[in-house]
C-alpha atoms as a PDB file:
ATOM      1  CA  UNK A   1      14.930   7.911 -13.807  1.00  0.00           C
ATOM      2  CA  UNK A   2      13.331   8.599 -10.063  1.00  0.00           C
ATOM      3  CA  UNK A   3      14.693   6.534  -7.508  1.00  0.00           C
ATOM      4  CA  UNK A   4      12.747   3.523  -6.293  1.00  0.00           C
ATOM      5  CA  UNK A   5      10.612   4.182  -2.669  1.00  0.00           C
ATOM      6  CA  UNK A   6       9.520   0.828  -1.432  1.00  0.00           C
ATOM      7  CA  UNK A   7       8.102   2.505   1.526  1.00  0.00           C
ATOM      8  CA  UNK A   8       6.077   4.663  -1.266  1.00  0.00           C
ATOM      9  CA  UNK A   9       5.476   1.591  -3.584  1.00  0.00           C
ATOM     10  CA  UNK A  10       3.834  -0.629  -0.653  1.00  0.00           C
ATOM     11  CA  UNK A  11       1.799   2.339   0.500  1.00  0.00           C
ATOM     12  CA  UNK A  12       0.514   2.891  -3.110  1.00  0.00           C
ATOM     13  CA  UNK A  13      -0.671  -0.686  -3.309  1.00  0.00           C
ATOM     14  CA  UNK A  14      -2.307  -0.578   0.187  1.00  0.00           C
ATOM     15  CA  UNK A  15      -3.559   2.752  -0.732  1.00  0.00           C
ATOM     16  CA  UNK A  16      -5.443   1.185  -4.310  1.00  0.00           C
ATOM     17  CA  UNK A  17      -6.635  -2.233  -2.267  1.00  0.00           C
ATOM     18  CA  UNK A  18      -8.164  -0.216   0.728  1.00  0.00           C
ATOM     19  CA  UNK A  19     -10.008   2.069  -1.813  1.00  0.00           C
ATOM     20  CA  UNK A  20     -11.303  -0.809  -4.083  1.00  0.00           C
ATOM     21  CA  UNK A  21     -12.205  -2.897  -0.683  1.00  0.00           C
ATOM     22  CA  UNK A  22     -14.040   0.569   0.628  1.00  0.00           C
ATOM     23  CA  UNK A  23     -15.914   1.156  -3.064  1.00  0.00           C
ATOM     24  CA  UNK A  24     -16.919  -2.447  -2.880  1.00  0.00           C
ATOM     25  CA  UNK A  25     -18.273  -2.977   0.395  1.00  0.00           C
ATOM     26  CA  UNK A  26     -18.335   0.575   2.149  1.00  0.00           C
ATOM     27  CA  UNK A  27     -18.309   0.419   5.452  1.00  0.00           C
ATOM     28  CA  UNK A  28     -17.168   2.453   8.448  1.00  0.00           C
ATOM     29  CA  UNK A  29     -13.888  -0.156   8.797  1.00  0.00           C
ATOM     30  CA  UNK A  30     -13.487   0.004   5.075  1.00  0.00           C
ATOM     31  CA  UNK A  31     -13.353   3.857   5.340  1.00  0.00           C
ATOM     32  CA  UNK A  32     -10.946   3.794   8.553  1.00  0.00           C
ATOM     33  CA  UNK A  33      -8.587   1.166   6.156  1.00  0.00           C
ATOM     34  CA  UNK A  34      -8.514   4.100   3.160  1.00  0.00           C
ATOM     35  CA  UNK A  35      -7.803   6.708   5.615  1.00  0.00           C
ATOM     36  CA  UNK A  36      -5.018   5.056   7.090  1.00  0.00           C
ATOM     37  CA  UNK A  37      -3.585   4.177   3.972  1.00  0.00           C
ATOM     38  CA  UNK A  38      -4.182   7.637   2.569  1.00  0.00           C
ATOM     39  CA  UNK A  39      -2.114   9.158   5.886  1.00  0.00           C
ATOM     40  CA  UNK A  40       0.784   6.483   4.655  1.00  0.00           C
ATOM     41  CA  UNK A  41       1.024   7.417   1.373  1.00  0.00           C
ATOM     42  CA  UNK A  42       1.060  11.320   2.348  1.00  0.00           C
ATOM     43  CA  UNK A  43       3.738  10.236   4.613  1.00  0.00           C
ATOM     44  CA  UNK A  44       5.981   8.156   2.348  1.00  0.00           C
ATOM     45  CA  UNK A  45       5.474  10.859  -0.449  1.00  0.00           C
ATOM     46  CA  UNK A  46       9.327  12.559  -0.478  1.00  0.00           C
ATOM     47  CA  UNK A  47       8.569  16.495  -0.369  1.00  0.00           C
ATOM     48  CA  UNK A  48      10.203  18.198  -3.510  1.00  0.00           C
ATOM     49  CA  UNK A  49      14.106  19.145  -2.703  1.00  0.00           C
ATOM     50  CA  UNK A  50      14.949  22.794  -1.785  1.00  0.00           C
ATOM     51  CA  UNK A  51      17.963  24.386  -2.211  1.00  0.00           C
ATOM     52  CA  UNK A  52      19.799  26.312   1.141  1.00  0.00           C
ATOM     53  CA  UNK A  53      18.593  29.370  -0.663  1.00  0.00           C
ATOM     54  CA  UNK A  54      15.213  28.820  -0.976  1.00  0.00           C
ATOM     55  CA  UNK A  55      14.562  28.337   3.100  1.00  0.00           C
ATOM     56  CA  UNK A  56      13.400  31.040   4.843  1.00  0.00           C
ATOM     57  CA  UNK A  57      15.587  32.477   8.145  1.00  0.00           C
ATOM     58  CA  UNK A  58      13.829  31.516  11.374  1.00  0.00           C
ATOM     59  CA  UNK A  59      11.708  34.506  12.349  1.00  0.00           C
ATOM     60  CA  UNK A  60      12.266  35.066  16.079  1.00  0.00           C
ATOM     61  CA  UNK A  61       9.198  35.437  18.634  1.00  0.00           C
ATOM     62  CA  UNK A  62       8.527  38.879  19.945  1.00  0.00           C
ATOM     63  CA  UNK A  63       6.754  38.871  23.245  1.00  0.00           C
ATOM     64  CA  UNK A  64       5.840  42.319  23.255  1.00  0.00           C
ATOM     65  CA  UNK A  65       6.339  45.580  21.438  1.00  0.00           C
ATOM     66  CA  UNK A  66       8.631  47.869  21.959  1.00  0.00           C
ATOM     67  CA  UNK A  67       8.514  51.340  24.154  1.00  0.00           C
ATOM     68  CA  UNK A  68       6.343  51.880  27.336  1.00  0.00           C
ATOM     69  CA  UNK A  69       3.446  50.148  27.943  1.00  0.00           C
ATOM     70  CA  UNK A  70       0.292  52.683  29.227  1.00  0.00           C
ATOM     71  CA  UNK A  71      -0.993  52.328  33.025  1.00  0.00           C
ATOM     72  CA  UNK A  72      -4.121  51.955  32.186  1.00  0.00           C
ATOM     73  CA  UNK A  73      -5.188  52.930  36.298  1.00  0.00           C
ATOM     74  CA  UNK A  74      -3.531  55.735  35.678  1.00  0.00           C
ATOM     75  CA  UNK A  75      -5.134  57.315  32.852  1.00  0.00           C
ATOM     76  CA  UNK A  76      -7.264  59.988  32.717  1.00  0.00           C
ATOM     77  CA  UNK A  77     -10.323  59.581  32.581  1.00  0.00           C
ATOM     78  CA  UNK A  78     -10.608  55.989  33.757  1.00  0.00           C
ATOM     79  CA  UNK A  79     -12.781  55.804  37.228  1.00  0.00           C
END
């Protein structure tokens, strides 16, 4: 059996009340109440668990490319 969230179970239930409150009298408050709620319950949700395999190494930044970089005063042809 899943382990109990009260963080996720009291989002839930603010999650259904704000969206029955928002169907029953929609208004611009009512909406801003659901969205809230809805950015909870995304929050509280626990993301699935990964293994150490499964992550991906850190990729690190490259500024520029490698070799020479053209003059481009320099080149003929530019004026």
């Amino acid at each position: 059996m899943a382990k109990v969230n009260p963080r996720l179970d009291a989002a839930r239930t603010a999650y259904r009340e704000a969206l029955e409150a928002a169907r029953a009298t929609p208004s611009a408050e009512a909406w801003a109440r659901l969205l809230a709620a809805g950015k909870e319950l995304s929050a509280a949700a626990e993301p699935p668990p990964r293994s150490r395999r499964g992550r991906k190494p850190a990729v690190p930044a490259v500024d520029e490319p490698p070799g020479p970089t053209p003059d481009l005063q320099n080149l003929e042809g530019a004026e």
